[in-house]
PDB file of N, CA and C in Angstrom:
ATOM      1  N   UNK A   1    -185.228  76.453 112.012  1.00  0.00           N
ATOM      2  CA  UNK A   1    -183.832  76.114 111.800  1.00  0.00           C
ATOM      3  C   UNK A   1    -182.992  77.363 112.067  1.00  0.00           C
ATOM      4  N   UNK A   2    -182.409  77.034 112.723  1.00  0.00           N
ATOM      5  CA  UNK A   2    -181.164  78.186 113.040  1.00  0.00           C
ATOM      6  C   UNK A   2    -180.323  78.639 112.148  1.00  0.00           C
ATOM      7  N   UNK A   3    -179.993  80.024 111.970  1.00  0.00           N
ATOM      8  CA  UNK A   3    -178.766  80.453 110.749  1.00  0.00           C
ATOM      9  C   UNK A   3    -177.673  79.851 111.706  1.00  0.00           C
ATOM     10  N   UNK A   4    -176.985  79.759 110.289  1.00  0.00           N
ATOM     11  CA  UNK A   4    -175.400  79.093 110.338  1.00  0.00           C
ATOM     12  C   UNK A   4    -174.289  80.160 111.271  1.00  0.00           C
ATOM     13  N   UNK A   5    -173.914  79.910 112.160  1.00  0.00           N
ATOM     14  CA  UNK A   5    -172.606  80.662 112.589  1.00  0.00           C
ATOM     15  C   UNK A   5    -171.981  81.217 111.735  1.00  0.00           C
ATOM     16  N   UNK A   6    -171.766  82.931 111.693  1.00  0.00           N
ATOM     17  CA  UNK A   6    -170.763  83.087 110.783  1.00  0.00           C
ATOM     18  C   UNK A   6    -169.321  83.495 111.315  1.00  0.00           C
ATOM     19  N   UNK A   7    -168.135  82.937 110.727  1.00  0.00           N
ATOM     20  CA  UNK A   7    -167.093  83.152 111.101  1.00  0.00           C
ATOM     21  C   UNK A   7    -165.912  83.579 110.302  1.00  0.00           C
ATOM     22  N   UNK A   8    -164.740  84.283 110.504  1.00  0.00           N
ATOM     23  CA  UNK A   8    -163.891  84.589 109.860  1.00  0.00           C
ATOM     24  C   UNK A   8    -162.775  84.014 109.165  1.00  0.00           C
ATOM     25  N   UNK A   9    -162.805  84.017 107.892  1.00  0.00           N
ATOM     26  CA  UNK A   9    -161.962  83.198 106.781  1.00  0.00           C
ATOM     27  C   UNK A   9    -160.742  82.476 107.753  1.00  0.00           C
ATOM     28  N   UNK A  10    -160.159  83.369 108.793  1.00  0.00           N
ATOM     29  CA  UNK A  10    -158.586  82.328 109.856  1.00  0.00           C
ATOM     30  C   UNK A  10    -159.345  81.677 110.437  1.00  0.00           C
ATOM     31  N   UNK A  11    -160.543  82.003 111.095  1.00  0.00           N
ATOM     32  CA  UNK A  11    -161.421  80.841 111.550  1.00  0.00           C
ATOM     33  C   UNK A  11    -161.697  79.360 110.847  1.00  0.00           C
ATOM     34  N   UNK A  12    -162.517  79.827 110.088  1.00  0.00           N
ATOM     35  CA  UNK A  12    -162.877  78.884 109.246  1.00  0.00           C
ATOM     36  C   UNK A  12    -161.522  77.918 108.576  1.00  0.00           C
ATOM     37  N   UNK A  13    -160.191  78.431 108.501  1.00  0.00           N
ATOM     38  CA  UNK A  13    -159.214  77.635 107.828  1.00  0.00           C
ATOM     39  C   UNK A  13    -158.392  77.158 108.981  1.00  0.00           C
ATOM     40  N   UNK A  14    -158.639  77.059 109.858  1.00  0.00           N
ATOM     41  CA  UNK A  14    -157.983  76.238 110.924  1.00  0.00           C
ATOM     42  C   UNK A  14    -158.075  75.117 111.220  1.00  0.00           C
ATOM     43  N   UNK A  15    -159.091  74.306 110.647  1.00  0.00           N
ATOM     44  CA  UNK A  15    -159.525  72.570 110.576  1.00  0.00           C
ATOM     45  C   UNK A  15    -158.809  72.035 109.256  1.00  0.00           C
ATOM     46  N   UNK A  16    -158.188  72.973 108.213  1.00  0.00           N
ATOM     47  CA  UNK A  16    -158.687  72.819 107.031  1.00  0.00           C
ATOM     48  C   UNK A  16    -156.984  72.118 106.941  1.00  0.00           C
ATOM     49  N   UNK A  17    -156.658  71.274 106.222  1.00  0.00           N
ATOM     50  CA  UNK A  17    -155.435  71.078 106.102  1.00  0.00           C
ATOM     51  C   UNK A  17    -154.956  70.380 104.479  1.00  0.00           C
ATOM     52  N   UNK A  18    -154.745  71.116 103.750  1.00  0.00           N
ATOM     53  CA  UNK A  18    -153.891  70.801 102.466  1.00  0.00           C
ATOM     54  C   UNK A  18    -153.203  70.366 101.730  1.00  0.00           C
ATOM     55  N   UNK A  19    -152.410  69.669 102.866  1.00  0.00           N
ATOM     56  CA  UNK A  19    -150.802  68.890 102.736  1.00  0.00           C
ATOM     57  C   UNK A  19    -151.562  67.247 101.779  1.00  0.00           C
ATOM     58  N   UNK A  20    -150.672  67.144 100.735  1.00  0.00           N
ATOM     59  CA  UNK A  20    -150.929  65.932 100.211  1.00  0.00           C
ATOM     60  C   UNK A  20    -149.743  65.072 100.612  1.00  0.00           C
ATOM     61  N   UNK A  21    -150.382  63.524 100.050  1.00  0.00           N
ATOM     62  CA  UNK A  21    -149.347  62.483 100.405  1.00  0.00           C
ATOM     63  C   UNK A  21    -148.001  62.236  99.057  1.00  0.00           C
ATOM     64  N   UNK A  22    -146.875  62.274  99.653  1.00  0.00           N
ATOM     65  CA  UNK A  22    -145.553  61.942  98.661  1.00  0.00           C
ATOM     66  C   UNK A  22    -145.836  60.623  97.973  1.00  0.00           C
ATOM     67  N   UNK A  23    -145.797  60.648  96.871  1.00  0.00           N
ATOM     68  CA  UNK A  23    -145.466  59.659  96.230  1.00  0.00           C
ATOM     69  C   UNK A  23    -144.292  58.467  96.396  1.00  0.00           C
ATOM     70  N   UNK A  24    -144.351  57.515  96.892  1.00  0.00           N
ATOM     71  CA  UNK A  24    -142.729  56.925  97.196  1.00  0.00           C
ATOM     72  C   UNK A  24    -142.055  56.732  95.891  1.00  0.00           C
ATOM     73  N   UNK A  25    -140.769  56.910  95.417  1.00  0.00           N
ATOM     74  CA  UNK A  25    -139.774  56.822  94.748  1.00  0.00           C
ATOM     75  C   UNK A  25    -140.148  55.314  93.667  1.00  0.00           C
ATOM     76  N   UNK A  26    -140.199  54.310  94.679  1.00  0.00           N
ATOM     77  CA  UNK A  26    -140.230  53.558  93.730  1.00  0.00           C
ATOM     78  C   UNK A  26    -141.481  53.422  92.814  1.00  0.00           C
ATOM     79  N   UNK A  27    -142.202  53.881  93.098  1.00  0.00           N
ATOM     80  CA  UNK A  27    -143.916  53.931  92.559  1.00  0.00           C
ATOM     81  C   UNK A  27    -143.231  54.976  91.129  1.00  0.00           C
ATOM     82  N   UNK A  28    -142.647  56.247  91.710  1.00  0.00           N
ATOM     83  CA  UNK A  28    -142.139  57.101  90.400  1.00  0.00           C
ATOM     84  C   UNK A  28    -141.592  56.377  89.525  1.00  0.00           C
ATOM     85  N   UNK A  29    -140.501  55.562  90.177  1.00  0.00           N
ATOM     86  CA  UNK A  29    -139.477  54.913  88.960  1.00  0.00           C
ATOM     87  C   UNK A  29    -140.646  53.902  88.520  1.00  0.00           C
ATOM     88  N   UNK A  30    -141.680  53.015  88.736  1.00  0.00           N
ATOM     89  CA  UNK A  30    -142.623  52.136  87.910  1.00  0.00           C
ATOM     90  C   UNK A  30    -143.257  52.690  87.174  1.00  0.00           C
ATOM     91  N   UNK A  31    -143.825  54.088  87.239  1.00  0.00           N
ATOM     92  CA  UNK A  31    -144.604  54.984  86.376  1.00  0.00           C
ATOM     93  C   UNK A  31    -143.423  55.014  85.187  1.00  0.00           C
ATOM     94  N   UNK A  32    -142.501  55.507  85.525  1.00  0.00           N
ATOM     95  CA  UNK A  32    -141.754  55.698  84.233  1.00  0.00           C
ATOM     96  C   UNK A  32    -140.900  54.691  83.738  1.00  0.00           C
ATOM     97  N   UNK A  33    -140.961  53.755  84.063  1.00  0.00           N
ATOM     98  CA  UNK A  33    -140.261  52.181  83.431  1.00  0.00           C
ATOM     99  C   UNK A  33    -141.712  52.338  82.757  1.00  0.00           C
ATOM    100  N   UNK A  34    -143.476  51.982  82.967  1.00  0.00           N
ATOM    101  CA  UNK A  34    -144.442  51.582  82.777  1.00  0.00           C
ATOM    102  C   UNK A  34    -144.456  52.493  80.937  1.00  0.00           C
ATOM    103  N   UNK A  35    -144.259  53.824  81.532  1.00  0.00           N
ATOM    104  CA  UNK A  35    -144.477  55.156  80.266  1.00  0.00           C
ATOM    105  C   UNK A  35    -143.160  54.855  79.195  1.00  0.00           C
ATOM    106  N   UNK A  36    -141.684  54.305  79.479  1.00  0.00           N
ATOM    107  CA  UNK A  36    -141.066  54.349  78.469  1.00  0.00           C
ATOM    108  C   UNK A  36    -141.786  52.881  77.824  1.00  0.00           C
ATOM    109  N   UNK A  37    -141.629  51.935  78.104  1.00  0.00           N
ATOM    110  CA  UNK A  37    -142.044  50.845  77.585  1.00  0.00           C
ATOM    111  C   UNK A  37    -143.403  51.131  76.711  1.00  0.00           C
ATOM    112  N   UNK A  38    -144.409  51.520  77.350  1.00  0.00           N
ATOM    113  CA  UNK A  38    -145.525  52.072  76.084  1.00  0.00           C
ATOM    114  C   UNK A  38    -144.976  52.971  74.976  1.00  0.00           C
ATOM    115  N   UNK A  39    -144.260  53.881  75.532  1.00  0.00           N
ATOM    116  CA  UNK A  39    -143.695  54.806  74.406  1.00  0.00           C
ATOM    117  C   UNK A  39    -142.759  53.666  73.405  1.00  0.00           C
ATOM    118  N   UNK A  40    -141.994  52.852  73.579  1.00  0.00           N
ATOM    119  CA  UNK A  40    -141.515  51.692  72.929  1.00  0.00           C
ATOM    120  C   UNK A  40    -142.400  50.873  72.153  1.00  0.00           C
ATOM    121  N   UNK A  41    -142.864  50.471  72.835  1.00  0.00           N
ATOM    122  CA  UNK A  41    -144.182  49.583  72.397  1.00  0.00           C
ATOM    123  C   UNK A  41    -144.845  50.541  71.150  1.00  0.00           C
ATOM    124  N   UNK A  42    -145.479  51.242  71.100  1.00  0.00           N
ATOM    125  CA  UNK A  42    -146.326  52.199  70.207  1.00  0.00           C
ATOM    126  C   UNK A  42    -145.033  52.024  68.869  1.00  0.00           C
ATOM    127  N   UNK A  43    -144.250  52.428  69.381  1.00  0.00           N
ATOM    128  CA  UNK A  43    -143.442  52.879  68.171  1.00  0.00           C
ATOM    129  C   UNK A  43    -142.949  51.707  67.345  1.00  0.00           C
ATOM    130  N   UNK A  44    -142.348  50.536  68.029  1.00  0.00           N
ATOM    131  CA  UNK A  44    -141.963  49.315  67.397  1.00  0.00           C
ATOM    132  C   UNK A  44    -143.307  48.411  67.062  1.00  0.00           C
ATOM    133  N   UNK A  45    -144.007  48.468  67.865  1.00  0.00           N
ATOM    134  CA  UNK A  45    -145.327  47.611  67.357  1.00  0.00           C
ATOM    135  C   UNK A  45    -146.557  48.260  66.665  1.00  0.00           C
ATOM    136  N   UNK A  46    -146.700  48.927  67.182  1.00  0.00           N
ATOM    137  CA  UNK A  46    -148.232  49.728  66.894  1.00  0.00           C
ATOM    138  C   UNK A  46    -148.257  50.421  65.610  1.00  0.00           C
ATOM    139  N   UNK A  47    -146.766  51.274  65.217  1.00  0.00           N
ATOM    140  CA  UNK A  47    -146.902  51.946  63.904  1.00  0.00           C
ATOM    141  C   UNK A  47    -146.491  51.438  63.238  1.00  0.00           C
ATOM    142  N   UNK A  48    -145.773  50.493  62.815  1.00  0.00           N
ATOM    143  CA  UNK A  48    -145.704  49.249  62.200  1.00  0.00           C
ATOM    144  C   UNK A  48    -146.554  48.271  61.138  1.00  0.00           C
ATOM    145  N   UNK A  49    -147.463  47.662  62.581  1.00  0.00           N
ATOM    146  CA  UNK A  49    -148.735  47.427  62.263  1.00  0.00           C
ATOM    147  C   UNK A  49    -149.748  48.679  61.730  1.00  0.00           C
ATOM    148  N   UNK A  50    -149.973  49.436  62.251  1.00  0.00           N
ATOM    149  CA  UNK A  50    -151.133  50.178  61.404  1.00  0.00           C
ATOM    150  C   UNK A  50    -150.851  50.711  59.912  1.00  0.00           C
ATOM    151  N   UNK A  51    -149.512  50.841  59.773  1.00  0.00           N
ATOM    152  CA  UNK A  51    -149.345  51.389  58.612  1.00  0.00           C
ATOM    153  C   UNK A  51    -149.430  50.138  57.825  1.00  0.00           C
ATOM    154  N   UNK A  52    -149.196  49.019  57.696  1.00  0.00           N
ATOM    155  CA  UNK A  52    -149.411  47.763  56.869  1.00  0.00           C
ATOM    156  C   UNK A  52    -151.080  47.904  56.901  1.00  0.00           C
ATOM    157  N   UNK A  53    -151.515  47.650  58.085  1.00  0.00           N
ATOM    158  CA  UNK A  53    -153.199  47.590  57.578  1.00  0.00           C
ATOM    159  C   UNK A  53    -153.888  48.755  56.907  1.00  0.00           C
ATOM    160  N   UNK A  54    -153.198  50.206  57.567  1.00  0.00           N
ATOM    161  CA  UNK A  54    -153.511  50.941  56.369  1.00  0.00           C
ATOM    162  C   UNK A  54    -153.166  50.707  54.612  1.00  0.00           C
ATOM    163  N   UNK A  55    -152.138  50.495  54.240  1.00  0.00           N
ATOM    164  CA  UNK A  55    -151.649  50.279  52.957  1.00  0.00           C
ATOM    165  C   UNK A  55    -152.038  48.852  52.426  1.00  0.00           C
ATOM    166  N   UNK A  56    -152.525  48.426  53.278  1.00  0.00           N
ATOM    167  CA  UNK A  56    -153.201  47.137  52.504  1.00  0.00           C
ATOM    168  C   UNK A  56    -154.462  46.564  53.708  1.00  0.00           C
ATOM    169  N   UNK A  57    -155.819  46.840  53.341  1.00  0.00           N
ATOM    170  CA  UNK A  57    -156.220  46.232  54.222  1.00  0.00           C
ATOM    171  C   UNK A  57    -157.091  44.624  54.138  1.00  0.00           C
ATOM    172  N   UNK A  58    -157.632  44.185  55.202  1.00  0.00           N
ATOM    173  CA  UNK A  58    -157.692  42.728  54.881  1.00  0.00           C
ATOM    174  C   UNK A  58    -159.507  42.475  53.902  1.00  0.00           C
TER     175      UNK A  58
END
């Protein structure tokens, strides 16, 4: 088996490409309609409820 070619780090990073993909806008605004509504949710429903089943349970 043959050793590997060795080449220099600008070499080697010239195939290499980094750039990620943008998120589209509206995908952002659904993430955060999705995150306030849980944050809502938790607070009007969830602690609510747990604190009743804590203080009294069934």
């Amino acid at each position: 088996m043959p050793a590997p070619e060795q080449t220099t780090p600008v070499q080697e990073g010239t195939y290499h490409s980094y750039v990620g993909h943008a998120i589209p806008w509206f995908l952002r605004l659904l993430w955060i309609i999705f995150w306030c509504y849980a944050a809502w949710y938790v607070v009007t429903g969830v602690l609510p409820a747990l604190d009743a089943e804590l203080l009294t349970p069934p």
